[in-house]
PDB file of N, CA and C in Angstrom:
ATOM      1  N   UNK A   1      97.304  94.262 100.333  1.00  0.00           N
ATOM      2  CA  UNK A   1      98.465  93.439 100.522  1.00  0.00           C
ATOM      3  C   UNK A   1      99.737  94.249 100.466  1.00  0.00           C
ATOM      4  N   UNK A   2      99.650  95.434  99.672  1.00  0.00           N
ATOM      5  CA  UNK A   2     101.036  96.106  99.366  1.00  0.00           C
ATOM      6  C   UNK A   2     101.093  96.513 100.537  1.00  0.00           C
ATOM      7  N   UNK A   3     100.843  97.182 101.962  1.00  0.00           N
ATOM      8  CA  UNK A   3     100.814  97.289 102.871  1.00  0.00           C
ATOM      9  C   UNK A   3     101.745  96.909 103.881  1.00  0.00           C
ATOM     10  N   UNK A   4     101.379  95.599 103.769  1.00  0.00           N
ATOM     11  CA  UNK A   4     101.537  94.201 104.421  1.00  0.00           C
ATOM     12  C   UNK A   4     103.142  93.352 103.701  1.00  0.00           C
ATOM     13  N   UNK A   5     102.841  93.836 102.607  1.00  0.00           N
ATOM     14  CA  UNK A   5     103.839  93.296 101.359  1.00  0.00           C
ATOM     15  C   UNK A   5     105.508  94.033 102.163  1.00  0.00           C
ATOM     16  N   UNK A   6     105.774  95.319 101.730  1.00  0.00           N
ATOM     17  CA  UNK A   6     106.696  96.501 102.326  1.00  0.00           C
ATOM     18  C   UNK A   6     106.961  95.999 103.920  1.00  0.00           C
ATOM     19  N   UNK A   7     105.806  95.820 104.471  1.00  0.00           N
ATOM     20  CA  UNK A   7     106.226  96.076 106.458  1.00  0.00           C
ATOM     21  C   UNK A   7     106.499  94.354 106.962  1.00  0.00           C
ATOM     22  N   UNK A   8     107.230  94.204 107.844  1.00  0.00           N
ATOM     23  CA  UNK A   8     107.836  92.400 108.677  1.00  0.00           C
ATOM     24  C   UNK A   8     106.127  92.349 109.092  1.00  0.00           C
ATOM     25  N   UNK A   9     105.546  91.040 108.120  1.00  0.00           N
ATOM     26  CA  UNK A   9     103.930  90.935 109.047  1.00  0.00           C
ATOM     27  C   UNK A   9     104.085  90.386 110.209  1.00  0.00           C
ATOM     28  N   UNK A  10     105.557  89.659 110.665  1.00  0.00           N
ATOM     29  CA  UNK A  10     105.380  89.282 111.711  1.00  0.00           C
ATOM     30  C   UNK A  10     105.750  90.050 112.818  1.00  0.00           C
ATOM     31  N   UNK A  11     105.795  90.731 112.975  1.00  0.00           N
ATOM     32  CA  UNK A  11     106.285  92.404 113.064  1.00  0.00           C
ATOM     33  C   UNK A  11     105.159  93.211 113.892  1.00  0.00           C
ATOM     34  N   UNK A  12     104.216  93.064 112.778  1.00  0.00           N
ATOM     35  CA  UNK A  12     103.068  94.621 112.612  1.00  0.00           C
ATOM     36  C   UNK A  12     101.764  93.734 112.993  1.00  0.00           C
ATOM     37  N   UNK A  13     101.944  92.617 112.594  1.00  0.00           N
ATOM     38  CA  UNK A  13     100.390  91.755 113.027  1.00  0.00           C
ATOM     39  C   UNK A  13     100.210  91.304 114.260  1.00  0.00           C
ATOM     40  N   UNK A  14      99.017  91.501 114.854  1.00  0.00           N
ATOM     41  CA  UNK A  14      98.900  90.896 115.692  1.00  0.00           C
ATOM     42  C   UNK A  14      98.589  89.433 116.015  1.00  0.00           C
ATOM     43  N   UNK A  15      98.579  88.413 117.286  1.00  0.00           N
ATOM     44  CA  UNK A  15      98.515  87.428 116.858  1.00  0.00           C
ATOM     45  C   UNK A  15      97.333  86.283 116.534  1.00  0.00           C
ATOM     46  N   UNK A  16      95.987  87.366 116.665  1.00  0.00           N
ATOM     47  CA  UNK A  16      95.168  87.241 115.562  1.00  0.00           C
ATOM     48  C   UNK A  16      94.710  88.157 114.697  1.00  0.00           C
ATOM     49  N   UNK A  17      95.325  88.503 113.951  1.00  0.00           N
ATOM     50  CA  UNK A  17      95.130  88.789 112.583  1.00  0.00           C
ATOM     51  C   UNK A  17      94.689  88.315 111.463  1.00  0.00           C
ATOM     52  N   UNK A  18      93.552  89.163 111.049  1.00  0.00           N
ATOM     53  CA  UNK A  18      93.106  88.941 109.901  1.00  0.00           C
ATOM     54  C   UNK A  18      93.252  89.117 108.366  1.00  0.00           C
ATOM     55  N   UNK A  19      93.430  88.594 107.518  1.00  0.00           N
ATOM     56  CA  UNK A  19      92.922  89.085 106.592  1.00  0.00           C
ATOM     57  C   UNK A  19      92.173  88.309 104.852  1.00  0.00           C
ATOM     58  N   UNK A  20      91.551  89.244 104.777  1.00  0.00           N
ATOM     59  CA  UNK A  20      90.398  88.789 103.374  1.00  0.00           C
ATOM     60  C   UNK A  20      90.863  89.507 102.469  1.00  0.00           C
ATOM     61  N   UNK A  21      90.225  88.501 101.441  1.00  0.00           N
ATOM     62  CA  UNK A  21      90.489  89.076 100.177  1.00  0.00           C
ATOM     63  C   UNK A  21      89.179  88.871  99.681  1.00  0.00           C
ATOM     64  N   UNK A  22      87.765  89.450  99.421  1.00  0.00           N
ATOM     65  CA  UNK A  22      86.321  88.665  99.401  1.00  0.00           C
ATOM     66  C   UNK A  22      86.403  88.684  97.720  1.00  0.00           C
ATOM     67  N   UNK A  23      87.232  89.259  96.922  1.00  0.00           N
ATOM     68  CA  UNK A  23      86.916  88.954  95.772  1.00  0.00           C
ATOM     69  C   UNK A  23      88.416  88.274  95.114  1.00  0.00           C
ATOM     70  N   UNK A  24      88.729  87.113  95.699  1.00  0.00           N
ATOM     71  CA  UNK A  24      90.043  86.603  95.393  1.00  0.00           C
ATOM     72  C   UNK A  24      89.536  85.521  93.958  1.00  0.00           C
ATOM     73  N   UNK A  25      90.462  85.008  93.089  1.00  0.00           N
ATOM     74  CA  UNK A  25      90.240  84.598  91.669  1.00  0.00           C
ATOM     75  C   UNK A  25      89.259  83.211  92.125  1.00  0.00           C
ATOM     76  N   UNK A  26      89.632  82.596  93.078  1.00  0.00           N
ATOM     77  CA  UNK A  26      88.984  80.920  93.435  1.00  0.00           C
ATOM     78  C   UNK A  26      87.945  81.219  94.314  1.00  0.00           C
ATOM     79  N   UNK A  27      87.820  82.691  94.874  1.00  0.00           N
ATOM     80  CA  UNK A  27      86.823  82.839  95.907  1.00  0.00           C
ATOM     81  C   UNK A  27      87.004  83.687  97.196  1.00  0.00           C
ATOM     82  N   UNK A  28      86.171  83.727  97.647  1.00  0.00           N
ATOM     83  CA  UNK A  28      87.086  84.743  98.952  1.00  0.00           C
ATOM     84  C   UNK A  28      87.665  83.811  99.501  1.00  0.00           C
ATOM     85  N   UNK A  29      88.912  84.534 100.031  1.00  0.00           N
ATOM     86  CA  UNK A  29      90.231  84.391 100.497  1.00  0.00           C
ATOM     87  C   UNK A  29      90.308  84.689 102.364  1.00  0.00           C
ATOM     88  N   UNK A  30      89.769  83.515 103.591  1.00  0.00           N
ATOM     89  CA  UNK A  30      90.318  84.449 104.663  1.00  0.00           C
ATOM     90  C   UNK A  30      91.485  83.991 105.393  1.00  0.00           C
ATOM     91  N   UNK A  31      92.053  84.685 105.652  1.00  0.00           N
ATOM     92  CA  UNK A  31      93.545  83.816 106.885  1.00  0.00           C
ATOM     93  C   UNK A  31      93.559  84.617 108.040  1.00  0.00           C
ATOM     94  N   UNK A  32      93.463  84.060 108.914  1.00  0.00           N
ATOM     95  CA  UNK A  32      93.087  83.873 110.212  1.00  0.00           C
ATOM     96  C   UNK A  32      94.374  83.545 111.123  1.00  0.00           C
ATOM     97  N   UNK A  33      95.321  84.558 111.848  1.00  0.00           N
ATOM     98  CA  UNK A  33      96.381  84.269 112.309  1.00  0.00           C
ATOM     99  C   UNK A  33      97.610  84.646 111.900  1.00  0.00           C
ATOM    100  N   UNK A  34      99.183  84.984 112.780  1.00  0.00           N
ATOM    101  CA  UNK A  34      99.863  86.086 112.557  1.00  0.00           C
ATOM    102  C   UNK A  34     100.976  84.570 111.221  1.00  0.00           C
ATOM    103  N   UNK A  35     100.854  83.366 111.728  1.00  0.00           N
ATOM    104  CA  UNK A  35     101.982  82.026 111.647  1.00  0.00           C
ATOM    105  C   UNK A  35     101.041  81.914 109.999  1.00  0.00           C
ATOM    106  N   UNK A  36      99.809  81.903 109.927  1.00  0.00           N
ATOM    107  CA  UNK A  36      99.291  81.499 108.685  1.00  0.00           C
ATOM    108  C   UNK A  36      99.424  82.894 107.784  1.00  0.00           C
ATOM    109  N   UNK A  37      99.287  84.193 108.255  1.00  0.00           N
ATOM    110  CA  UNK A  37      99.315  85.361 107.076  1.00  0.00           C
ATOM    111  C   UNK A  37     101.265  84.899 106.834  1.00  0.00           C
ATOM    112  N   UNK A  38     101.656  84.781 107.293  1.00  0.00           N
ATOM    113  CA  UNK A  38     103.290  84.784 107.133  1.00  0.00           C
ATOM    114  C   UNK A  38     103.150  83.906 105.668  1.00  0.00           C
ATOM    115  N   UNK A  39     102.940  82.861 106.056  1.00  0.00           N
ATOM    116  CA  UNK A  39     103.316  81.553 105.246  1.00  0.00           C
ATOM    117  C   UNK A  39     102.338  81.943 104.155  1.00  0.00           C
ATOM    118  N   UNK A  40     101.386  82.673 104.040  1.00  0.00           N
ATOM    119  CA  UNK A  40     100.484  82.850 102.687  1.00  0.00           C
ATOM    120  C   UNK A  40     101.328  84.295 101.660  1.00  0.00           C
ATOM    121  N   UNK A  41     101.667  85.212 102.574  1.00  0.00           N
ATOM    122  CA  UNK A  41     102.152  86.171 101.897  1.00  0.00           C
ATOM    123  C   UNK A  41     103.600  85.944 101.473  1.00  0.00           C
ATOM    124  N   UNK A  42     104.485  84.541 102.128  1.00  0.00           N
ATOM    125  CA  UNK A  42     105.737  84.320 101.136  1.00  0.00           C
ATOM    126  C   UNK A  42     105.547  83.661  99.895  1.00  0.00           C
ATOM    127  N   UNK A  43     104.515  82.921 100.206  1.00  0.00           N
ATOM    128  CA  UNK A  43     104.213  82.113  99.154  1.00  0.00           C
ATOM    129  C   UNK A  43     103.764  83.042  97.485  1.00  0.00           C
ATOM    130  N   UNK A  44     102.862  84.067  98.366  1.00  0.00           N
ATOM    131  CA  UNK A  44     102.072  84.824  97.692  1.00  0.00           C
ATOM    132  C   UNK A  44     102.956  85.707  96.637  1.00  0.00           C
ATOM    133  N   UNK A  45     104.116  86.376  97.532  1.00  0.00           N
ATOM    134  CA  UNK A  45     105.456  87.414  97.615  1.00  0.00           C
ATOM    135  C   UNK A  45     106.046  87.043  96.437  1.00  0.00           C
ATOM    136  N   UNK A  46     106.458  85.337  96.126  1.00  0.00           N
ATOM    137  CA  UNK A  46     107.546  84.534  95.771  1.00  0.00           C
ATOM    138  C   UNK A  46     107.487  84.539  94.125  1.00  0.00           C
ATOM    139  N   UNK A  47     106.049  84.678  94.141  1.00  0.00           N
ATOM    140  CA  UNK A  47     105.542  84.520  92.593  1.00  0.00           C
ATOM    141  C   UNK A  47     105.747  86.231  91.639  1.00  0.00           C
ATOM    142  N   UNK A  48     105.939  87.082  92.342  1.00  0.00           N
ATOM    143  CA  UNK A  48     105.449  88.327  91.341  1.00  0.00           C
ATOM    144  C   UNK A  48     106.956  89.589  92.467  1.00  0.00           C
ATOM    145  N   UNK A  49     106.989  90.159  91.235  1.00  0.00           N
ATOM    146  CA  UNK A  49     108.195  91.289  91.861  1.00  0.00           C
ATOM    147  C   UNK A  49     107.367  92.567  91.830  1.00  0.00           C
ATOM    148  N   UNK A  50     107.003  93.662  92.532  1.00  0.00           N
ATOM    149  CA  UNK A  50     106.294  95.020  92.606  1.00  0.00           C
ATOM    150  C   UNK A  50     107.448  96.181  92.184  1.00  0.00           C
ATOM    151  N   UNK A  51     106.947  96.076  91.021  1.00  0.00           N
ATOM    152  CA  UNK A  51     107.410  97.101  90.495  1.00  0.00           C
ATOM    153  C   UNK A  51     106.872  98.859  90.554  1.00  0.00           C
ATOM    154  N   UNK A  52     105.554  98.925  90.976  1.00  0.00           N
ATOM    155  CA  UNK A  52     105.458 100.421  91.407  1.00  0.00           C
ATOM    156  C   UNK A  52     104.244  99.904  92.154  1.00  0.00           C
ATOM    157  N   UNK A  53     104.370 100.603  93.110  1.00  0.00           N
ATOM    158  CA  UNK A  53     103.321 100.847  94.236  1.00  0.00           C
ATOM    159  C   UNK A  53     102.938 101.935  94.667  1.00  0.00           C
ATOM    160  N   UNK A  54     101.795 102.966  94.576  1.00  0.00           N
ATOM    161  CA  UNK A  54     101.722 104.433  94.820  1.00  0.00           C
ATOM    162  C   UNK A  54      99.799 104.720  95.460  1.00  0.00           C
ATOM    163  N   UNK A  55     100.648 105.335  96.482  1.00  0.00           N
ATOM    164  CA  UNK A  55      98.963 105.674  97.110  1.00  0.00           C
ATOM    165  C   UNK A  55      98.464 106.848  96.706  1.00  0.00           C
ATOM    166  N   UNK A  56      97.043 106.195  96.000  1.00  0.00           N
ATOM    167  CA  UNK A  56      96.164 107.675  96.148  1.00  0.00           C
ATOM    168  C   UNK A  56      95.737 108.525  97.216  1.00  0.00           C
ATOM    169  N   UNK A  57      95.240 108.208  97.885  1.00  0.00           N
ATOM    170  CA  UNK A  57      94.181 108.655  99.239  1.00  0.00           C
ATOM    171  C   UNK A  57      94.689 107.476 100.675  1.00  0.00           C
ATOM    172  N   UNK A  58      94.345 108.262 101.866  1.00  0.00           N
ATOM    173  CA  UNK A  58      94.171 107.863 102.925  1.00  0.00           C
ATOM    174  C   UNK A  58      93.276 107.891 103.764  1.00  0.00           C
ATOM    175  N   UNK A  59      92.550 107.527 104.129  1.00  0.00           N
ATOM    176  CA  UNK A  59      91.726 107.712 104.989  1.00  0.00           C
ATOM    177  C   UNK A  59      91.408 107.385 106.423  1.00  0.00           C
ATOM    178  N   UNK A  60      91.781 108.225 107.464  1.00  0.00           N
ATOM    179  CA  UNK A  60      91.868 107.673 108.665  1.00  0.00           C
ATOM    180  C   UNK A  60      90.279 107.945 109.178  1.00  0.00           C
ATOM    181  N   UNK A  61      90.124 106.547 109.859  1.00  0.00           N
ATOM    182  CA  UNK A  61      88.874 106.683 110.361  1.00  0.00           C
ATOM    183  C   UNK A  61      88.669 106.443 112.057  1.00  0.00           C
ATOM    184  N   UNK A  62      88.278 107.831 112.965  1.00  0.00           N
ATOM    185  CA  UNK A  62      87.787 107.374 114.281  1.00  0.00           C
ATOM    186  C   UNK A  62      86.740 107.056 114.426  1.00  0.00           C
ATOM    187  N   UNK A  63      86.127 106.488 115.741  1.00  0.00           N
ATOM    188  CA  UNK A  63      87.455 106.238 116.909  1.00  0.00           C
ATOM    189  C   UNK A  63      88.197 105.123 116.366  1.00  0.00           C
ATOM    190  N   UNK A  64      87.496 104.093 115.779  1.00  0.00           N
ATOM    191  CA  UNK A  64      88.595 102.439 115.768  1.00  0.00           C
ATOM    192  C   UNK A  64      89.924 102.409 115.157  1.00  0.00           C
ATOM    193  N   UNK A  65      90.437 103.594 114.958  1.00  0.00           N
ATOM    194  CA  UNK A  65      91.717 103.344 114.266  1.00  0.00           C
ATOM    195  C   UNK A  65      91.974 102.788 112.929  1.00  0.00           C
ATOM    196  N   UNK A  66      90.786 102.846 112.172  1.00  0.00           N
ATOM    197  CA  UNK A  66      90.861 102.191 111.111  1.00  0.00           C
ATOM    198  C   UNK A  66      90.994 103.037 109.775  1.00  0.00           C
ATOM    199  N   UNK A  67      91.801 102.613 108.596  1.00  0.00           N
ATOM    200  CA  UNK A  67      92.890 103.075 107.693  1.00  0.00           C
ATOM    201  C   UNK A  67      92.123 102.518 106.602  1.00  0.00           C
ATOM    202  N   UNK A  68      91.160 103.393 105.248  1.00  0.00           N
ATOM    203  CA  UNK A  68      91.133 103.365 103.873  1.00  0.00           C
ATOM    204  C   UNK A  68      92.090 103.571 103.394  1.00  0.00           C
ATOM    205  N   UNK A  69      92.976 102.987 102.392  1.00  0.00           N
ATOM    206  CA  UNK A  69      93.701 103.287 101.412  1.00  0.00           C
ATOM    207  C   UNK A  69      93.771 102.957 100.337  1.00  0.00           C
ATOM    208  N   UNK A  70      93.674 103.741  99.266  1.00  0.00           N
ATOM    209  CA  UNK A  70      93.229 103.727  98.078  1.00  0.00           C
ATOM    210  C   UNK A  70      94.827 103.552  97.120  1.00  0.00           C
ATOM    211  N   UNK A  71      95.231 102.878  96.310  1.00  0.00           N
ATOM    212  CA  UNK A  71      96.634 102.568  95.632  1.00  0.00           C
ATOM    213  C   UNK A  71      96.504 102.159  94.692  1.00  0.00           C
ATOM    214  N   UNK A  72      97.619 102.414  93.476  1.00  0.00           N
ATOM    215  CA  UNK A  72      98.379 101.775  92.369  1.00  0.00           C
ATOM    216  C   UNK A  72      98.840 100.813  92.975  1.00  0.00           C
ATOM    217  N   UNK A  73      98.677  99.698  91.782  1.00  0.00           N
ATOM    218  CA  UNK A  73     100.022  98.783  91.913  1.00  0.00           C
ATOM    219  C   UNK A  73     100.026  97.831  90.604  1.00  0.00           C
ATOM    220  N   UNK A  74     101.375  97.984  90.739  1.00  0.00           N
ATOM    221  CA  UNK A  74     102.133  97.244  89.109  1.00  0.00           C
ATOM    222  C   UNK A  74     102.961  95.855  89.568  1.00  0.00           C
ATOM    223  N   UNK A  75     102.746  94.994  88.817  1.00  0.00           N
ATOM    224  CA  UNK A  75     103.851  93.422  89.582  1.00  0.00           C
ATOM    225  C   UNK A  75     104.100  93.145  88.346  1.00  0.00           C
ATOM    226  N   UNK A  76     105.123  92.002  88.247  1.00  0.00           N
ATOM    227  CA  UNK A  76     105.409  91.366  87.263  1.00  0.00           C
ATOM    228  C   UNK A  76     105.631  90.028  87.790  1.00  0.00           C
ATOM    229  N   UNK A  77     104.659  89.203  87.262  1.00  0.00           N
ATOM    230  CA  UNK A  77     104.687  87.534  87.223  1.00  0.00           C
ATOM    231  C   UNK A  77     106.136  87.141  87.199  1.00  0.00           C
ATOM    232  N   UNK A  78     106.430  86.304  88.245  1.00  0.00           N
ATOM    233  CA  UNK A  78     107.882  85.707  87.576  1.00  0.00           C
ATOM    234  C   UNK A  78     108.076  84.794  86.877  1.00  0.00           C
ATOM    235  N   UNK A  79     106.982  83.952  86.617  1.00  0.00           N
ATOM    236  CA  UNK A  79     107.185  82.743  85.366  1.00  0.00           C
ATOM    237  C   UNK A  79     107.055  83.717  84.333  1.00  0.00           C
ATOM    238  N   UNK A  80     105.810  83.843  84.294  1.00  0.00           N
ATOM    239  CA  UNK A  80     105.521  84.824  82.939  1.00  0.00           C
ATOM    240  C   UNK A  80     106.081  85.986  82.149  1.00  0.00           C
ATOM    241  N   UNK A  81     106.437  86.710  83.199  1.00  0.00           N
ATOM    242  CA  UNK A  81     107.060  88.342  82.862  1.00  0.00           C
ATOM    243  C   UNK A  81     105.649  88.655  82.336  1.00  0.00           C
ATOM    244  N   UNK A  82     104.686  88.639  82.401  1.00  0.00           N
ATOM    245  CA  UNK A  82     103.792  89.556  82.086  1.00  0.00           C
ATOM    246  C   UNK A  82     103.537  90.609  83.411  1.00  0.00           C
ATOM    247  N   UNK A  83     103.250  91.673  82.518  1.00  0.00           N
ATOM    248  CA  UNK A  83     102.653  92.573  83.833  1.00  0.00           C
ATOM    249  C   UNK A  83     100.955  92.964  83.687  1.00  0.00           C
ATOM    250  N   UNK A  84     101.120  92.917  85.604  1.00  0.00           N
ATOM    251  CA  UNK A  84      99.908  93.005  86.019  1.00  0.00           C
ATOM    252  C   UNK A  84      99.672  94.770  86.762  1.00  0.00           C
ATOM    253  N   UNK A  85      98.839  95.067  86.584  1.00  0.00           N
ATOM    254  CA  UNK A  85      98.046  96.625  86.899  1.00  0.00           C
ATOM    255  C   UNK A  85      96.941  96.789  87.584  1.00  0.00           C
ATOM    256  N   UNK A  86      96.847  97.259  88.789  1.00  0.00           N
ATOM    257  CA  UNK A  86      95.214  97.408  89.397  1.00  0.00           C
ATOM    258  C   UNK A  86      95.640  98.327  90.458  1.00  0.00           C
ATOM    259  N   UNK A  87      93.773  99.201  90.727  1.00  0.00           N
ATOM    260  CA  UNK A  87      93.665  99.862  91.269  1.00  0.00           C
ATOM    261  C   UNK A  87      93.080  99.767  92.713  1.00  0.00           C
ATOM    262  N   UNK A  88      93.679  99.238  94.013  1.00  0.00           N
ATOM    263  CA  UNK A  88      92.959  98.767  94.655  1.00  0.00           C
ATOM    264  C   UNK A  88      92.342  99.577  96.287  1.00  0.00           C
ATOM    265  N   UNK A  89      91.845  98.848  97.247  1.00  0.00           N
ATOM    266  CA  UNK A  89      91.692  99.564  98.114  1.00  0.00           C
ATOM    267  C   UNK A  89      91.577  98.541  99.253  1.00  0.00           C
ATOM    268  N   UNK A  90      92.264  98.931 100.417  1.00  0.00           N
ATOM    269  CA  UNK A  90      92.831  98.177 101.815  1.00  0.00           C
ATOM    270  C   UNK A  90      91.783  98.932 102.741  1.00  0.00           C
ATOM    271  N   UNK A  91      91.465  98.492 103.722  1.00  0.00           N
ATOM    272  CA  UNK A  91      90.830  98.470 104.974  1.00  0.00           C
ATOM    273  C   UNK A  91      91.543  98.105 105.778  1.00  0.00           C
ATOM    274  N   UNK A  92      92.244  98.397 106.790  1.00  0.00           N
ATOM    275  CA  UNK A  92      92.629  98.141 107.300  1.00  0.00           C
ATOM    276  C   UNK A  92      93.011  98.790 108.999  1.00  0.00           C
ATOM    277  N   UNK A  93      92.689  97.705 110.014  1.00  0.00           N
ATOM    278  CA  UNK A  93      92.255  98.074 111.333  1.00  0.00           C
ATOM    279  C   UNK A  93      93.403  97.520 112.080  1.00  0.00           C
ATOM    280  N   UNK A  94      93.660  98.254 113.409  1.00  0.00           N
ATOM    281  CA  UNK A  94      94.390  98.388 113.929  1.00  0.00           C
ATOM    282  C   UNK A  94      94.131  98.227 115.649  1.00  0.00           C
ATOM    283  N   UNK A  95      94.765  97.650 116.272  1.00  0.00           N
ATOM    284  CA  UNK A  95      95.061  97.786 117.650  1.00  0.00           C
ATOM    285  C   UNK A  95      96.186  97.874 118.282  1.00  0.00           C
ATOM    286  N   UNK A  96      96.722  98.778 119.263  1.00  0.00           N
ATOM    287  CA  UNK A  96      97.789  98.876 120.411  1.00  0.00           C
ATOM    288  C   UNK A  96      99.579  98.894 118.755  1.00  0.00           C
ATOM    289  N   UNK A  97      99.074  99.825 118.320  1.00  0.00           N
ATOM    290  CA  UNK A  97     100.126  99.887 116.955  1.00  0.00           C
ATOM    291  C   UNK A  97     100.032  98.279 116.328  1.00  0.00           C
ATOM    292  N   UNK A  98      99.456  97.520 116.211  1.00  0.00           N
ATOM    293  CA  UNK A  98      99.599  96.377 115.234  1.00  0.00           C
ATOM    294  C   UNK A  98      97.878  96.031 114.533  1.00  0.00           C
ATOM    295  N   UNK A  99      98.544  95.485 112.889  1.00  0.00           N
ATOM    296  CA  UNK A  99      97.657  94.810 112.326  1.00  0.00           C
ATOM    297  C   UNK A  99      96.788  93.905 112.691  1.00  0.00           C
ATOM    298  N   UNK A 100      94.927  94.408 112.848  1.00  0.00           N
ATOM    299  CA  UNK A 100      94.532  93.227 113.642  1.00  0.00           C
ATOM    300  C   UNK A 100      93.465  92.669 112.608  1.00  0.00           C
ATOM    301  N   UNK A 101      92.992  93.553 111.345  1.00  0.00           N
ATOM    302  CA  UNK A 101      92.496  93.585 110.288  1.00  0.00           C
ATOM    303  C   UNK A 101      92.945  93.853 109.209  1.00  0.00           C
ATOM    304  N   UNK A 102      92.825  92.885 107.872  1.00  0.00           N
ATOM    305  CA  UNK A 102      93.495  93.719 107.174  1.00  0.00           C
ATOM    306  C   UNK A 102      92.351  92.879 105.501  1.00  0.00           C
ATOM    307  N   UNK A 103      91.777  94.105 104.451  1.00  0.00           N
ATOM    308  CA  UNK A 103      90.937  93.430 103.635  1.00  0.00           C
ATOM    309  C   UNK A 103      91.235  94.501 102.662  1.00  0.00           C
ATOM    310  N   UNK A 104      91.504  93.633 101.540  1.00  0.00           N
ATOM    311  CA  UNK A 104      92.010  94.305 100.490  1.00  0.00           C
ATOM    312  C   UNK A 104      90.809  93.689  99.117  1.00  0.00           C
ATOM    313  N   UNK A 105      90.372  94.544  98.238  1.00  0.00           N
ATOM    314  CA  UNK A 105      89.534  94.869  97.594  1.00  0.00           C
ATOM    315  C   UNK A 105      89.829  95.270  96.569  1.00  0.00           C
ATOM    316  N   UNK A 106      89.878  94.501  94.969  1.00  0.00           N
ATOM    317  CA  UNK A 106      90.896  94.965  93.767  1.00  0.00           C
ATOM    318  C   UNK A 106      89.743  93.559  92.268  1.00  0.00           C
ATOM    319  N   UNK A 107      90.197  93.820  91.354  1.00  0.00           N
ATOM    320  CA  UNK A 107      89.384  93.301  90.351  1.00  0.00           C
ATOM    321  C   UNK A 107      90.330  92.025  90.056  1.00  0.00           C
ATOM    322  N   UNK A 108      89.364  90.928  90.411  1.00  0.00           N
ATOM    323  CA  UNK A 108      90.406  89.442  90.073  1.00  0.00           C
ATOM    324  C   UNK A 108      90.363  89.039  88.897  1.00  0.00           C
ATOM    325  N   UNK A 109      89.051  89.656  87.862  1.00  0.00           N
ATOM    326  CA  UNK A 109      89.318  89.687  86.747  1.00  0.00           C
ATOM    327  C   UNK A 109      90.801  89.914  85.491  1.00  0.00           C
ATOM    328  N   UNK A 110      91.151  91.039  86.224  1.00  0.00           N
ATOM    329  CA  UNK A 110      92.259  91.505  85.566  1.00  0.00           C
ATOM    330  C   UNK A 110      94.020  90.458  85.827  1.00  0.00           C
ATOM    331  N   UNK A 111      93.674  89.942  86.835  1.00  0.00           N
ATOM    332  CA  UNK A 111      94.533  89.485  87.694  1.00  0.00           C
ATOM    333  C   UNK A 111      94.811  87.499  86.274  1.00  0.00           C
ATOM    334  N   UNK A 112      95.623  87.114  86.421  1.00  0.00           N
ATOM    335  CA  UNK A 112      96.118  86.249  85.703  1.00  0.00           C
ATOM    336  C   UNK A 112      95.422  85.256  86.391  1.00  0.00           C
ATOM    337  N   UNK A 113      95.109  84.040  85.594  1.00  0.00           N
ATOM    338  CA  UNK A 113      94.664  82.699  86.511  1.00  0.00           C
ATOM    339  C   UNK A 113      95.492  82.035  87.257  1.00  0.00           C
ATOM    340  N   UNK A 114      95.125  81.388  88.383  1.00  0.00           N
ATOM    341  CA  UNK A 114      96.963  80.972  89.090  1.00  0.00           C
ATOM    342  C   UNK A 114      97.563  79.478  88.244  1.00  0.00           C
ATOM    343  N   UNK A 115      96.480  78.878  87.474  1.00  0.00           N
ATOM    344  CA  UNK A 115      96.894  77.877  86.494  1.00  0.00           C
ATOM    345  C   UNK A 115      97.732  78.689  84.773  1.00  0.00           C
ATOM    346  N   UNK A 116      96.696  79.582  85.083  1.00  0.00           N
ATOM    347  CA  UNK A 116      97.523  80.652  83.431  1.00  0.00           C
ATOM    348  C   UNK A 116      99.121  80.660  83.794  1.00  0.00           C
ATOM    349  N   UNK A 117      99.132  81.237  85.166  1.00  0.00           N
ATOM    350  CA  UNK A 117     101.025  81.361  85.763  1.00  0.00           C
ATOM    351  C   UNK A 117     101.068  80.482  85.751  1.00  0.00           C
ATOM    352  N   UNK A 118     100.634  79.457  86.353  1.00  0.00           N
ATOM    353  CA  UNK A 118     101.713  78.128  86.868  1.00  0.00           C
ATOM    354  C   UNK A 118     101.864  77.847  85.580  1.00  0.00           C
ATOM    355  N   UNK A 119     100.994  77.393  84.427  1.00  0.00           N
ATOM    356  CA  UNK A 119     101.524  76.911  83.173  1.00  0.00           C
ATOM    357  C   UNK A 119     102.641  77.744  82.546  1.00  0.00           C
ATOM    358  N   UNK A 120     102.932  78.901  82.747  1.00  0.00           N
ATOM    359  CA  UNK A 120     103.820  80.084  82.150  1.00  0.00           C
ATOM    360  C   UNK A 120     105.269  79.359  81.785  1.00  0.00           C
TER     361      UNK A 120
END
């Protein structure tokens, strides 16, 4: 998501674009489309401020154009002010310069319940 988070998705995505989250807190997570990733990642955006974001590794993969990236990332809840920490890793595929895949892979364990925030 930090990826995606930084760059205009409406921008960089194409206008079917994917993306999963297969180990999201309620379940896997897919959105399907450039109008639905928009409206999930403000929503998503609105709740937590990124306070450090740092890539380990890259990995470009031919021929399909497709991008491992391995990252830090630090947020802070905005009800809560608690902070959150994980180490995650993006997949992410590409056509004609835009986002046409995008699956991010991180421990939902660690991650706050979205009822734990909302009660915050």
């Amino acid at each position: 998501m930090i990826g995606l988070a930084k760059a205009q998705p409406s921008r960089r995505c194409g206008g079917e674009c994917r993306n999963r989250n297969p180990y999201a807190p309620d379940g896997p997570l897919r959105i399907v489309g450039r109008a639905t990733l928009v409206a999930h990642l403000r929503d998503t955006l609105a709740r937590f401020t990124v306070e450090r974001a740092a890539t380990r590794y890259v990995y470009h993969c031919e021929p399909r154009g497709a991008v491992i990236v391995e990252f830090d990332l630090a947020v802070r809840w905005v009800r809560s002010g608690k902070e959150y920490k994980q180490q995650c890793v993006a997949i992410i595929e590409t056509s004609g310069g835009r986002i046409t895949r995008y699956r991010e892979y991180y421990n939902p364990l660690a991650a706050p319940a979205p009822d734990e925030e909302a009660a915050a």
